[in-house]
Protein backbone atom coordinates (compact mmCIF):
# COMPACT_ATOMS: atom_id res chain seq x y z
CA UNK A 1 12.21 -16.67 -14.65
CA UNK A 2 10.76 -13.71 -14.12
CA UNK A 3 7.38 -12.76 -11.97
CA UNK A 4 4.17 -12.04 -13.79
CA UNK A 5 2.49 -8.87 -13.30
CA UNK A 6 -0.32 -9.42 -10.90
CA UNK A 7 -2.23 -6.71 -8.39
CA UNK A 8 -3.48 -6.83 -5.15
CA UNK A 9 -5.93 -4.41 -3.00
CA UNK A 10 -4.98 -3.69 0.32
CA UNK A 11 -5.72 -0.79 2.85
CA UNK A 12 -2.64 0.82 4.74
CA UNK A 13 -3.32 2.07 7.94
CA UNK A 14 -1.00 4.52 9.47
CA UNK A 15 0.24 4.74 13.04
CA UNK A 16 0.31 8.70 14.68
CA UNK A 17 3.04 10.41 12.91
CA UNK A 18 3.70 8.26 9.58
CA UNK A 19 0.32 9.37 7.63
CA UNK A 20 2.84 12.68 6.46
CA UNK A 21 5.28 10.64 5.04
CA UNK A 22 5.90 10.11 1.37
CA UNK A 23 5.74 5.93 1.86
CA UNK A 24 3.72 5.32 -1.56
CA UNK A 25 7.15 7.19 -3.31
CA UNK A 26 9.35 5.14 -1.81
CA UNK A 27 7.61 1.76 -2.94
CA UNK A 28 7.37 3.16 -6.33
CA UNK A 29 10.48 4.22 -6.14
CA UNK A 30 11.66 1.13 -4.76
CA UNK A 31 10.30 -2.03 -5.73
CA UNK A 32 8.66 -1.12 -8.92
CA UNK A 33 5.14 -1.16 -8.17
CA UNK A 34 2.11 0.66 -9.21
CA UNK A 35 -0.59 2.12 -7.10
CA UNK A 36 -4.02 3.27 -7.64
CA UNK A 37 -5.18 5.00 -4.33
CA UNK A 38 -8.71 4.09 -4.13
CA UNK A 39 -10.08 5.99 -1.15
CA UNK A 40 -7.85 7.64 1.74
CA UNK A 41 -8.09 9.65 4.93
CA UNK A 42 -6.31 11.98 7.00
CA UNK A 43 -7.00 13.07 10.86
CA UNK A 44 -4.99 14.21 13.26
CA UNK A 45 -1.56 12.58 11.98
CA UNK A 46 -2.78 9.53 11.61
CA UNK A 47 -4.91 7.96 8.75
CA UNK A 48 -5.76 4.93 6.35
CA UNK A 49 -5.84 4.18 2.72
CA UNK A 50 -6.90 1.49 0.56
CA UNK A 51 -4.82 1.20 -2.91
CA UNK A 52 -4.88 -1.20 -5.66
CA UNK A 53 -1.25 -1.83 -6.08
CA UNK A 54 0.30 -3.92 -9.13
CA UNK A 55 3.98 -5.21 -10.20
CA UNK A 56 5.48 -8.43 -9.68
CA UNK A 57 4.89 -10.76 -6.69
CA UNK A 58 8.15 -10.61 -5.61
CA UNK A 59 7.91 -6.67 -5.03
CA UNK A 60 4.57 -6.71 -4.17
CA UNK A 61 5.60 -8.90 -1.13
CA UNK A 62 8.85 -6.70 -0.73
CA UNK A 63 6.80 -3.27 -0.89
CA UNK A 64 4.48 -4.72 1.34
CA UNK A 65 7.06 -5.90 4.04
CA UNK A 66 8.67 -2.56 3.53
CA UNK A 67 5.52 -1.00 4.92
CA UNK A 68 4.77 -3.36 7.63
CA UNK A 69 8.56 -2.57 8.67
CA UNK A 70 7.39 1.39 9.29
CA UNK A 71 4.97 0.23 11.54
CA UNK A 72 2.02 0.51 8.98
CA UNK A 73 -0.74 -2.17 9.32
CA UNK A 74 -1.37 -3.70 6.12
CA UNK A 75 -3.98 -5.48 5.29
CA UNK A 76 -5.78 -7.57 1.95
CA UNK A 77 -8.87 -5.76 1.00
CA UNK A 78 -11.48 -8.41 -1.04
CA UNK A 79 -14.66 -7.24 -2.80
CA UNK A 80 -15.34 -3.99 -4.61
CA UNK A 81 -13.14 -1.76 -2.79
CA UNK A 82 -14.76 1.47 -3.80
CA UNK A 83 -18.18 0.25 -1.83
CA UNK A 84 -18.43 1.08 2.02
């Protein structure tokens, strides 16, 4: 049995030196999810973004480890995420 498509909103933050690298490729590229960046910022090599990402659980929770695993705080956004 396969997963059912689902999405979930969640806002990356980036430690000092990972903000430059290509991270949303790779979990497109690797687990076979889709994101909508929402909102995002840059300073000083280091930054934040909040995406609506969809795909199956499974690689939802796999893209999501994979990005914890760099070092890069993930966390579940609720609500309107375009607001505030």
């Amino acid at each position: 049995m396969t997963d059912a498509a689902t999405h979930i909103h969640v806002r990356l933050t980036f430690p000092e030196g990972s903000a430059t690298e290509p991270v949303i490729y790779e979990i497109v590229k690797r687990f076979n999810v889709v994101p909508n960046i929402r909102r995002a910022a840059i300073h000083d090599h280091t930054g934040w973004m909040v995406l609506d990402l969809s795909g199956a659980k499974s690689d939802l929770d796999a893209a999501t480890a994979y990005l914890t695993g760099l070092g890069i705080d993930v966390a579940r956004v609720e609500g309107d995420i375009l607001e505030g």
